[in-house]
Protein backbone atom coordinates (compact mmCIF):
# COMPACT_ATOMS: atom_id res chain seq x y z
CA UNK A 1 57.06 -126.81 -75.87
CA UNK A 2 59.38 -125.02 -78.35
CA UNK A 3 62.71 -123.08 -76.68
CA UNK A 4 63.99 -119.71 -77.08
CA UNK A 5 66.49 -117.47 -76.44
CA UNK A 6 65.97 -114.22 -74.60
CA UNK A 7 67.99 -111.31 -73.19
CA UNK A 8 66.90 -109.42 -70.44
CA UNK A 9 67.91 -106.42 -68.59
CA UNK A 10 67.37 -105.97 -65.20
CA UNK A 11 68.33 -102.84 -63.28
CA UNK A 12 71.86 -102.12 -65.19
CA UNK A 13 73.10 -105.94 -65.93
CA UNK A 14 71.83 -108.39 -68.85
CA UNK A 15 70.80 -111.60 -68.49
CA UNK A 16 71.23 -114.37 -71.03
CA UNK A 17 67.80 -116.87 -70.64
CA UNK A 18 66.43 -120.14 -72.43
CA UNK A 19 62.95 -119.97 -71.83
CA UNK A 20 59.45 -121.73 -73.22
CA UNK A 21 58.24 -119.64 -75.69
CA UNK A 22 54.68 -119.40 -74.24
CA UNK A 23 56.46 -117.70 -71.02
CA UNK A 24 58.24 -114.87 -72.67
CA UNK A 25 55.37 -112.40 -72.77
CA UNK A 26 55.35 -113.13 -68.84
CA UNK A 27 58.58 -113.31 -68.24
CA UNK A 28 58.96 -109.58 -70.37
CA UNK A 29 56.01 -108.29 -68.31
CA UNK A 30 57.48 -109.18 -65.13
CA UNK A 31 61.20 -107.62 -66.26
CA UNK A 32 59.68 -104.26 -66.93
CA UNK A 33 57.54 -103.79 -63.66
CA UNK A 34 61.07 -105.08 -61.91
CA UNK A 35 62.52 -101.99 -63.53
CA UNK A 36 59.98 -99.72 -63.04
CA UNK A 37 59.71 -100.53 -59.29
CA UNK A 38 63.60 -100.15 -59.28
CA UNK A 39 63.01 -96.62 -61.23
CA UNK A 40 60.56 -95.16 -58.85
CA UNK A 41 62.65 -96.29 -55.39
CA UNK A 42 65.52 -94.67 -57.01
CA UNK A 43 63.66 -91.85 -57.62
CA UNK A 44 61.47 -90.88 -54.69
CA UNK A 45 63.90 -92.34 -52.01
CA UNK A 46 67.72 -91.64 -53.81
CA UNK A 47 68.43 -94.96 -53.31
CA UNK A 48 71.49 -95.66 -55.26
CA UNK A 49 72.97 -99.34 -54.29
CA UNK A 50 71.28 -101.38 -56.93
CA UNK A 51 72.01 -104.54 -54.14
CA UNK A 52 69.68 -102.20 -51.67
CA UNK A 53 67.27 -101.65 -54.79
CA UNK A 54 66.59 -104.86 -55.59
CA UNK A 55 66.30 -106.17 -52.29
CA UNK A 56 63.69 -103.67 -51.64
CA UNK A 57 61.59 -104.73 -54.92
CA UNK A 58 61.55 -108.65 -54.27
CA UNK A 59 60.71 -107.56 -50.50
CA UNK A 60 57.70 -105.50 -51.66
CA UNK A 61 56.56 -108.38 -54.48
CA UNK A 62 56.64 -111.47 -52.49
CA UNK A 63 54.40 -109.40 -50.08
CA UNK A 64 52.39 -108.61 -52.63
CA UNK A 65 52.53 -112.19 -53.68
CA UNK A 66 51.54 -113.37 -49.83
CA UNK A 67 48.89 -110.85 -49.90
CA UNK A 68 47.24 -112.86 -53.31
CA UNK A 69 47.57 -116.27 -51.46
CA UNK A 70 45.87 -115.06 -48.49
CA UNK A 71 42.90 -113.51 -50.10
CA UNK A 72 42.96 -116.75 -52.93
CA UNK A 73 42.53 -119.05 -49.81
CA UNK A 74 40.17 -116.48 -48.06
CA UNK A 75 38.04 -117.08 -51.65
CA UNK A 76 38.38 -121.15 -51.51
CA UNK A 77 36.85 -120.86 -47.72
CA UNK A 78 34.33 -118.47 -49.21
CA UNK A 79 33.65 -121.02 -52.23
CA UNK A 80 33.42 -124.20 -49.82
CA UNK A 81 30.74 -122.62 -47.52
CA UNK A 82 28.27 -121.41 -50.17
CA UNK A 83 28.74 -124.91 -51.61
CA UNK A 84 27.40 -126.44 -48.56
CA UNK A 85 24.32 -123.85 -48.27
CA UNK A 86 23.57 -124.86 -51.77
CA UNK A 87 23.49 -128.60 -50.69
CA UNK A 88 21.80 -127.75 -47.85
CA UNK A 89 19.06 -125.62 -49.92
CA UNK A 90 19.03 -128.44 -52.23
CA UNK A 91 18.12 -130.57 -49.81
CA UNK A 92 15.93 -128.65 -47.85
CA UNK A 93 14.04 -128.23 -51.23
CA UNK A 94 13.29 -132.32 -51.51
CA UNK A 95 11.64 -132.31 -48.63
């Protein structure tokens, strides 16, 4: 995996980053909806402390986040019982 260089800004700082180059498309994706989620709190709340803002955004991903691990173990429950009515259809289809 090859290294580069990147410069990000988040909110109204820049950050310096040595990343794997097959990340940075992800990594540039993920900056921009952090800034646009900063953008519209600012603007439909008048939230100004970017400590406040940011706090707010990582509170509303990682629920996000929790919400995508729920339903992804929801659909591995799902997956493991129609996997045993196909064996059991399977079976019921020797006889």
């Amino acid at each position: 995996m090859s290294k580069i260089d990147i410069t990000l800004k988040l909110g109204q700082r820049t950050y310096p980053l040595t990343i794997n180059r097959e990340e940075e498309e992800q990594i540039r994706k993920a900056a921009k909806a952090i800034n646009q989620s900063v953008k519209e709190l600012q603007d439909n709340y008048g939230i100004k402390d970017t400590a406040d803002l940011f706090a707010m955004v990582a509170l509303d991903f990682a629920t996000r986040f929790m919400d995508n691990i729920q339903n992804t173990t929801e659909d591995d429950e799902l997956i493991d019982k129609i996997r045993s009515f196909e064996k059991t259809l399977e079976e019921y289809a020797r006889e």
